[in-house]
C-alpha atoms as a PDB file:
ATOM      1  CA  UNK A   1      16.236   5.410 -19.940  1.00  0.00           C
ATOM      2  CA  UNK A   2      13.117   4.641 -21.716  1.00  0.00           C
ATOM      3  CA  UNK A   3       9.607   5.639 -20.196  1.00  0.00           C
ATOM      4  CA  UNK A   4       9.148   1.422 -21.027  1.00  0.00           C
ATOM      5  CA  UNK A   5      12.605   0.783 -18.725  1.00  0.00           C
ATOM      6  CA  UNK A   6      10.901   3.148 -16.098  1.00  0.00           C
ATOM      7  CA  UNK A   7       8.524   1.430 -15.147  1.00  0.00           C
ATOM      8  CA  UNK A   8       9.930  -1.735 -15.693  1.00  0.00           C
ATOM      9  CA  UNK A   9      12.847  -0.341 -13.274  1.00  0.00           C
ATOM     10  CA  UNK A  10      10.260   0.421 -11.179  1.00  0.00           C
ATOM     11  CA  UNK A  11       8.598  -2.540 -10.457  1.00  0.00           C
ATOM     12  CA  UNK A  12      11.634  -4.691 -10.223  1.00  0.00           C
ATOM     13  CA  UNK A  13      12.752  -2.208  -7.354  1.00  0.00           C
ATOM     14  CA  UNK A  14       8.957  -2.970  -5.587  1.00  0.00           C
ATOM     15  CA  UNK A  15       9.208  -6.641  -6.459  1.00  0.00           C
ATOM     16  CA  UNK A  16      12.952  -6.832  -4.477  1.00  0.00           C
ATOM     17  CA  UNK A  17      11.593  -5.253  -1.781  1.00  0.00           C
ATOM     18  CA  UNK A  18       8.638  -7.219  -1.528  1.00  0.00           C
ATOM     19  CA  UNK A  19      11.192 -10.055  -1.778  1.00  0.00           C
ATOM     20  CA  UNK A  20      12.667  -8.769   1.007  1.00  0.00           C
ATOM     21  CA  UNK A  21       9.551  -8.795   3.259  1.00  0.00           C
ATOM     22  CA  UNK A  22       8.356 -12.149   2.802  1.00  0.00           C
ATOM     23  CA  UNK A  23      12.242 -13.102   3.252  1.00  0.00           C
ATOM     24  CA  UNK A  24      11.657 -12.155   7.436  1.00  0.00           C
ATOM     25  CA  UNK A  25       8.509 -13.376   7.593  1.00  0.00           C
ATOM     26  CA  UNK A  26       9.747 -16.639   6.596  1.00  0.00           C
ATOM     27  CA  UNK A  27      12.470 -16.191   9.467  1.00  0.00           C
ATOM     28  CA  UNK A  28      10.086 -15.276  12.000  1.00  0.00           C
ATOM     29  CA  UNK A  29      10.630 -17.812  15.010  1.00  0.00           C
ATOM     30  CA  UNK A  30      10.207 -17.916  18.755  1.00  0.00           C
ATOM     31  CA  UNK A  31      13.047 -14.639  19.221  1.00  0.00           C
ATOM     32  CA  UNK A  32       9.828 -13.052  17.657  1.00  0.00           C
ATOM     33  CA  UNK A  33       7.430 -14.272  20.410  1.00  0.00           C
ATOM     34  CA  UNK A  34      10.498 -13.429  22.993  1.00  0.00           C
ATOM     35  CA  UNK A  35      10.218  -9.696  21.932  1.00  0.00           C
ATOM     36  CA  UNK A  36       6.362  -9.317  22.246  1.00  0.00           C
ATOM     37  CA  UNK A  37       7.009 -10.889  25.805  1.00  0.00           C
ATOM     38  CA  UNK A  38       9.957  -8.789  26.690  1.00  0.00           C
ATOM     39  CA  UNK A  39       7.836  -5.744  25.278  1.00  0.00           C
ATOM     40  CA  UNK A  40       3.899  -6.449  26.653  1.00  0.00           C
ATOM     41  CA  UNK A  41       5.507  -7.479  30.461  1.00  0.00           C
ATOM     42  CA  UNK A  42       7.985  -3.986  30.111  1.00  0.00           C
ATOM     43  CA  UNK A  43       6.851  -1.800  33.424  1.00  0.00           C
ATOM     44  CA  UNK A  44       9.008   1.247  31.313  1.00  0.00           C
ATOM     45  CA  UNK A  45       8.924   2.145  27.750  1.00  0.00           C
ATOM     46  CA  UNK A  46      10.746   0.993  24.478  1.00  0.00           C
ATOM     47  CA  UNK A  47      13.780   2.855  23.911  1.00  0.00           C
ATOM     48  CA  UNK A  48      14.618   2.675  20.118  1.00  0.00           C
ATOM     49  CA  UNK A  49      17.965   3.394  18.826  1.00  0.00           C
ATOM     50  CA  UNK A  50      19.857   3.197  15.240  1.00  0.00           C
ATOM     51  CA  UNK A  51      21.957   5.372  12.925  1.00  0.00           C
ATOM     52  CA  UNK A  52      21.318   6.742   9.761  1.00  0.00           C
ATOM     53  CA  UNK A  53      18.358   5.140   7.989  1.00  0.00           C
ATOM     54  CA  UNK A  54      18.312   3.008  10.481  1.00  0.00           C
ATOM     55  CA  UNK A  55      17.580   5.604  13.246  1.00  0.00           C
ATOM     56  CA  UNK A  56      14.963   7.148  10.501  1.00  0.00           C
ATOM     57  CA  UNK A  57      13.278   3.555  10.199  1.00  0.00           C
ATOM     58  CA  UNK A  58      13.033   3.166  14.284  1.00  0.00           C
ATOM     59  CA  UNK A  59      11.312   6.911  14.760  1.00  0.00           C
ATOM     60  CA  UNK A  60       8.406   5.610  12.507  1.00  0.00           C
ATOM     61  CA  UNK A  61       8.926   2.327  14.696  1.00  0.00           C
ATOM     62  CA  UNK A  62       8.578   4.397  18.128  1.00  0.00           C
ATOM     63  CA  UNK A  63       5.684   6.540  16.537  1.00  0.00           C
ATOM     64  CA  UNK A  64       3.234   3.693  15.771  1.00  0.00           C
ATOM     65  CA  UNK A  65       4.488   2.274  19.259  1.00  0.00           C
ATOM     66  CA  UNK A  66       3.455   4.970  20.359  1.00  0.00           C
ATOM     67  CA  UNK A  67      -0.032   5.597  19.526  1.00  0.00           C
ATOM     68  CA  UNK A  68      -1.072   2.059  19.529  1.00  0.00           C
ATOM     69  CA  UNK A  69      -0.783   1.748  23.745  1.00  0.00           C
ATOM     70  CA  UNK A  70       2.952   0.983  23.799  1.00  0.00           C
ATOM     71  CA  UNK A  71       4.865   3.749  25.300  1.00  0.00           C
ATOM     72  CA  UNK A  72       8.412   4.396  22.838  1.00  0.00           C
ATOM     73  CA  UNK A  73      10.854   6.703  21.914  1.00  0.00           C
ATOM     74  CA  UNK A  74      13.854   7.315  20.171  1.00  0.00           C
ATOM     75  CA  UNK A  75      17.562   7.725  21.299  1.00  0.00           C
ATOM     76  CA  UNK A  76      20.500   8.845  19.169  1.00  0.00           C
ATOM     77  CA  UNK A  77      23.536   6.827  19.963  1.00  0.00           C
ATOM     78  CA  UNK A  78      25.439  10.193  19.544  1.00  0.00           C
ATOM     79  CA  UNK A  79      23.605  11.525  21.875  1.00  0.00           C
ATOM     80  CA  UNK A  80      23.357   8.802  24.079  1.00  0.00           C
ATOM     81  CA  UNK A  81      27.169   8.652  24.884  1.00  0.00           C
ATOM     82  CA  UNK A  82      27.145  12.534  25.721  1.00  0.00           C
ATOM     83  CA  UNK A  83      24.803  11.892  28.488  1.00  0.00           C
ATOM     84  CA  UNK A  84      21.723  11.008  27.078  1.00  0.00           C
ATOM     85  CA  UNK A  85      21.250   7.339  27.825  1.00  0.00           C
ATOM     86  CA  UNK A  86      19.880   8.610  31.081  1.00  0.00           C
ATOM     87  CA  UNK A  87      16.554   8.238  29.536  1.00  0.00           C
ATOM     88  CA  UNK A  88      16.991   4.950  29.549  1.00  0.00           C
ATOM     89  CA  UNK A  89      16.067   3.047  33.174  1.00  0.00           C
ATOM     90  CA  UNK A  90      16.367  -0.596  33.939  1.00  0.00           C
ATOM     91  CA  UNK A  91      12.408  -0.801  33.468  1.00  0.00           C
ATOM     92  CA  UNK A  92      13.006  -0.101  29.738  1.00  0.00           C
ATOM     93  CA  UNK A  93      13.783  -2.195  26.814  1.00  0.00           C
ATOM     94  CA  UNK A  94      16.124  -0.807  24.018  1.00  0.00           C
ATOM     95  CA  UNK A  95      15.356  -2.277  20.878  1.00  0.00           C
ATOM     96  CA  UNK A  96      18.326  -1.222  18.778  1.00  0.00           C
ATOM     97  CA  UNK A  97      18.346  -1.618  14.875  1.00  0.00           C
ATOM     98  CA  UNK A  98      21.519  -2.554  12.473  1.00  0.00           C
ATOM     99  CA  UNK A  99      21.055  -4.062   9.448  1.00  0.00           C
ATOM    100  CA  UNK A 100      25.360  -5.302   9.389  1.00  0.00           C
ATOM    101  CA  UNK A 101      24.647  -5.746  13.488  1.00  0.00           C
ATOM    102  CA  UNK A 102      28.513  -3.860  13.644  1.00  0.00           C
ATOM    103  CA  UNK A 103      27.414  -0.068  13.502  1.00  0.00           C
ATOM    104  CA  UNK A 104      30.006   1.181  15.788  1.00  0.00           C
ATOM    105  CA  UNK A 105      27.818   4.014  17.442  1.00  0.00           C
ATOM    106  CA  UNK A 106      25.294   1.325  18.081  1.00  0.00           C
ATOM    107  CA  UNK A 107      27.201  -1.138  19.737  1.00  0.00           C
ATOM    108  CA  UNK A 108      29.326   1.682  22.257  1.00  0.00           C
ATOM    109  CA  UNK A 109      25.893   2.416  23.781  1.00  0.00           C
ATOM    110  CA  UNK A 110      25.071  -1.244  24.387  1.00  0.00           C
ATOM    111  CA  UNK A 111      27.675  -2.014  27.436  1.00  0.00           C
ATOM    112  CA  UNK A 112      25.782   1.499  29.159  1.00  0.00           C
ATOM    113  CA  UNK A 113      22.508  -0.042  28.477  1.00  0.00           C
ATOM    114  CA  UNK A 114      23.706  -3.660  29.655  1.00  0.00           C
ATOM    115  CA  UNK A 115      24.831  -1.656  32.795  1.00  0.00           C
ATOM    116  CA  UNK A 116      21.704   0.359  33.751  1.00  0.00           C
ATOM    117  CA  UNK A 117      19.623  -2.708  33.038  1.00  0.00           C
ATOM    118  CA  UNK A 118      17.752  -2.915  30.542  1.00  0.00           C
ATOM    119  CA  UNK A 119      16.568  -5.524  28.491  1.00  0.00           C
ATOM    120  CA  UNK A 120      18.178  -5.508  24.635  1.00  0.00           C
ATOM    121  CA  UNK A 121      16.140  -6.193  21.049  1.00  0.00           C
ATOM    122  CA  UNK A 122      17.880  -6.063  18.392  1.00  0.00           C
ATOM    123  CA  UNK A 123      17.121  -6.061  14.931  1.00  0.00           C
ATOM    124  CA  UNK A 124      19.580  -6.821  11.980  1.00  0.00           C
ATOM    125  CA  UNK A 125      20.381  -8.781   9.397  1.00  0.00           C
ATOM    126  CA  UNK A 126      23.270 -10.229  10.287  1.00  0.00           C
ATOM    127  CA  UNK A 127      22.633 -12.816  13.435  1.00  0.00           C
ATOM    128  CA  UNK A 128      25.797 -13.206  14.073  1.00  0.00           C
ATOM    129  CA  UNK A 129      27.094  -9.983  14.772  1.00  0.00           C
ATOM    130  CA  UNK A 130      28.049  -8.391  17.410  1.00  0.00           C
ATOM    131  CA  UNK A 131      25.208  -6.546  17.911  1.00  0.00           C
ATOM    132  CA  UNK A 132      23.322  -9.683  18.232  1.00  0.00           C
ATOM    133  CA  UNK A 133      25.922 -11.563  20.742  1.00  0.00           C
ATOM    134  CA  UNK A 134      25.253  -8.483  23.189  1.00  0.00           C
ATOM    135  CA  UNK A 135      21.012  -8.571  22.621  1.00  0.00           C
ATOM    136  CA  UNK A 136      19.112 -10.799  24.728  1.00  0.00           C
ATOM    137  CA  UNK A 137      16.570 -11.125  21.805  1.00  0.00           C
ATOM    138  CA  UNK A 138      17.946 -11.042  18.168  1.00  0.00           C
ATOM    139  CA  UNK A 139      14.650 -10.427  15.300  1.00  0.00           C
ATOM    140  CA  UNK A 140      16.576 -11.766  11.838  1.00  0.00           C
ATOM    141  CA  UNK A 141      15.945  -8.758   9.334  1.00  0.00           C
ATOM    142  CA  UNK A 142      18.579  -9.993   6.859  1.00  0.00           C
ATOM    143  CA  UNK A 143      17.167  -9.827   3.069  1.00  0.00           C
ATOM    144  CA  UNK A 144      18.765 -11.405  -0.013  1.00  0.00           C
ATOM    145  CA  UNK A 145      19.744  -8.544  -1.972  1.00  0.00           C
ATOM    146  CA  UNK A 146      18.909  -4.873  -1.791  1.00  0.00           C
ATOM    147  CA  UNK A 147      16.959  -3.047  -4.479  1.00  0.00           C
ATOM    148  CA  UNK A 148      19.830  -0.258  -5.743  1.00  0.00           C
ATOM    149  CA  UNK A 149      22.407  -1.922  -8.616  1.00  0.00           C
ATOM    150  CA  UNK A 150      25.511  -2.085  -6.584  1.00  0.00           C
ATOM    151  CA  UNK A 151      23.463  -3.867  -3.834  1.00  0.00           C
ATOM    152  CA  UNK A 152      24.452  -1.649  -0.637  1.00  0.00           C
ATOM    153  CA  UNK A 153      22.068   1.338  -0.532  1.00  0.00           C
ATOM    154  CA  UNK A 154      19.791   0.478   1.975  1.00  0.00           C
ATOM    155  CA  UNK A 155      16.464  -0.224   0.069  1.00  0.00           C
ATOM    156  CA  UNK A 156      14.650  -3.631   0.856  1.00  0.00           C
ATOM    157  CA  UNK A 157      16.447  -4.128   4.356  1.00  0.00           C
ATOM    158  CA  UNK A 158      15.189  -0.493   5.367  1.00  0.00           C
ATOM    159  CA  UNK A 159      11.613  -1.755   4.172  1.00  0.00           C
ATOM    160  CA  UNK A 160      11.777  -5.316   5.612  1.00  0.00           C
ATOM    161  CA  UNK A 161      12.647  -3.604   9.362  1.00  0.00           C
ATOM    162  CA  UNK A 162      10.303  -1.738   9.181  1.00  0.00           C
ATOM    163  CA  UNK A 163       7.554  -4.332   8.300  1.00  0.00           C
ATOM    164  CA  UNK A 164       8.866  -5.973  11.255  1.00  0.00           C
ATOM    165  CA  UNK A 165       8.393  -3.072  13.684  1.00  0.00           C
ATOM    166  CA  UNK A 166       4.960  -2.846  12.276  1.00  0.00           C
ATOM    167  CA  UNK A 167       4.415  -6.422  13.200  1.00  0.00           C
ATOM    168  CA  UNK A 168       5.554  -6.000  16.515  1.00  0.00           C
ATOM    169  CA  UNK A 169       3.448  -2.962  17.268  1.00  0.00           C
ATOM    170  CA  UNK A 170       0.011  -4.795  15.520  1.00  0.00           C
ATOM    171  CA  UNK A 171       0.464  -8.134  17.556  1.00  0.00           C
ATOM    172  CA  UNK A 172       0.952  -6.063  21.067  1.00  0.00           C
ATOM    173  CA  UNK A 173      -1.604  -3.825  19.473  1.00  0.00           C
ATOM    174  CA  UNK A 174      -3.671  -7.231  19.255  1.00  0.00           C
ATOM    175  CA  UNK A 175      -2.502  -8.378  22.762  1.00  0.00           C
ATOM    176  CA  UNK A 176      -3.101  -5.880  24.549  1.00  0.00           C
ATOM    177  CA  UNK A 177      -7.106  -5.459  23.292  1.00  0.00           C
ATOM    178  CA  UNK A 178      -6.293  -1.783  22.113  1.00  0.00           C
ATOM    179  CA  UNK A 179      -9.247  -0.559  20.425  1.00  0.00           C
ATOM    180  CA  UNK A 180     -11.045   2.021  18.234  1.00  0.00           C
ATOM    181  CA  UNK A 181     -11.509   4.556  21.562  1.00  0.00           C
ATOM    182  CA  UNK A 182      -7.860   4.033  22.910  1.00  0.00           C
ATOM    183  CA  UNK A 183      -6.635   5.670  19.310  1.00  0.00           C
ATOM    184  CA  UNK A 184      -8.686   8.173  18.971  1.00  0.00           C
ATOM    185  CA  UNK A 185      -7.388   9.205  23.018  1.00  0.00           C
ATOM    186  CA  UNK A 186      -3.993   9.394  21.392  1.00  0.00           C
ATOM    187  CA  UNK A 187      -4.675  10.990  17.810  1.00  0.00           C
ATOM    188  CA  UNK A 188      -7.016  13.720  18.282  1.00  0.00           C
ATOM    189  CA  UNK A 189      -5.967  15.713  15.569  1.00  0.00           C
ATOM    190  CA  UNK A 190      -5.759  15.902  11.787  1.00  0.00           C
ATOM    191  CA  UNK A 191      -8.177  14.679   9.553  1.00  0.00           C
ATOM    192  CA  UNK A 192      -7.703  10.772  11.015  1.00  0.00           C
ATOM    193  CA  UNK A 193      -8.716  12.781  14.708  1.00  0.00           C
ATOM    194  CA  UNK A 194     -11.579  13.752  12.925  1.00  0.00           C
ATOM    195  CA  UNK A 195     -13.199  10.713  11.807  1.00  0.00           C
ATOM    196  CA  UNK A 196     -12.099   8.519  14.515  1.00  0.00           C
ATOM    197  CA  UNK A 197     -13.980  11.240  17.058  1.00  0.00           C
ATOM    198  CA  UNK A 198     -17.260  10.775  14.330  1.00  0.00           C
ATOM    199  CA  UNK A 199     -16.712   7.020  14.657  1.00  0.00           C
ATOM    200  CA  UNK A 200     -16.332   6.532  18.173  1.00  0.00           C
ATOM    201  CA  UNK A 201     -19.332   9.171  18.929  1.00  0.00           C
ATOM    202  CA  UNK A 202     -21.481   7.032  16.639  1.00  0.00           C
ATOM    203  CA  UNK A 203     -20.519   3.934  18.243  1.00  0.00           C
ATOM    204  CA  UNK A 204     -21.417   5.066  21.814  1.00  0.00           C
ATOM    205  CA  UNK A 205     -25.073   6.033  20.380  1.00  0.00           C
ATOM    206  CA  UNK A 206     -25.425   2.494  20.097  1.00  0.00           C
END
């Protein structure tokens, strides 16, 4: 391949997933308002769960829950079924992510979770699955066509969910009046800890 067909390559990888993006927020609808209910009015925490890239996507999900005033964390549905899903309490809601909506790991946990009570978010591009039937909130991730050649490495659907975790977290970010102060309580550290203690300490001069 050409240095010419590199770039080229490369940009018609960004421009599918971009594609992909604007493809959810065109199918954003009231299931999307349902979730920031179902989320702002939880008295527990957001339990996220997903295989594979799918798990990887909802960690970053949970993380920017997280630290933006809505308590998260992940759960391995591996681990879940060998005793795990006792993290999960019927003040919780499981927001559990597959892109075909039939991961098989995925939907075993989701009678347990039905049974201690929580409520169910799922995310996946296919809304007719059976992930989706068992979910009392179904967020359409579902992209026209994925970025590798043979169309089934998980490219722009892995990007496009998690856009849409990032628009969850920003509007409950939003609705919940979470400000400069209550992130720099939770991210003390690092560089980012650094300026946002500057920042805030210059603000209260004021």
């Amino acid at each position: 391949m050409g240095r010419d067909k590199i770039i080229s390559r490369a940009r018609d990888v960004l421009r599918i997933e971009a594609e992909g993006i604007e493809n959810v927020a065109q199918n954003l609808d009231d299931n999307f308002k349902n979730a920031v209910q179902i989320i702002y009015s939880c008295k527990g925490k957001v339990v996220i769960t997903g295989m594979g890239k799918g798990g990887i996507v909802g960690t970053k999900i949970a993380r920017t829950f997280a630290s933006t005033g809505t308590p998260a964390l992940t759960l391995h549905p591996g681990d879940a079924i060998h005793g795990d899903v006792g993290v999960v309490t019927e003040n919780d809601v499981v927001l559990a992510i597959s892109n075909s909506g039939e991961t098989e790991e995925v939907l075993r946990i989701i009678p347990l979770i039905r049974r201690i009570g929580a409520s169910v978010i799922s995310m996946t591009g296919n809304i007719s699955s059976s992930l989706a039937r068992m979910s009392d909130v179904v967020l359409n991730t579902g992209v026209k066509r994925e970025a590798c050649p043979m169309g089934i490495i998980p490219t722009a659907s892995t990007t496009a969910t998690l856009a849409l975790g990032d628009a969850l977290a920003m509007v409950l970010l939003d609705k919940r009046g979470f400000k400069m102060d209550d992130y720099a309580l939770y991210h003390p550290g690092g560089e980012l800890g650094k300026r946002l203690k500057a920042r805030t300490s210059e603000d209260g001069k004021g």
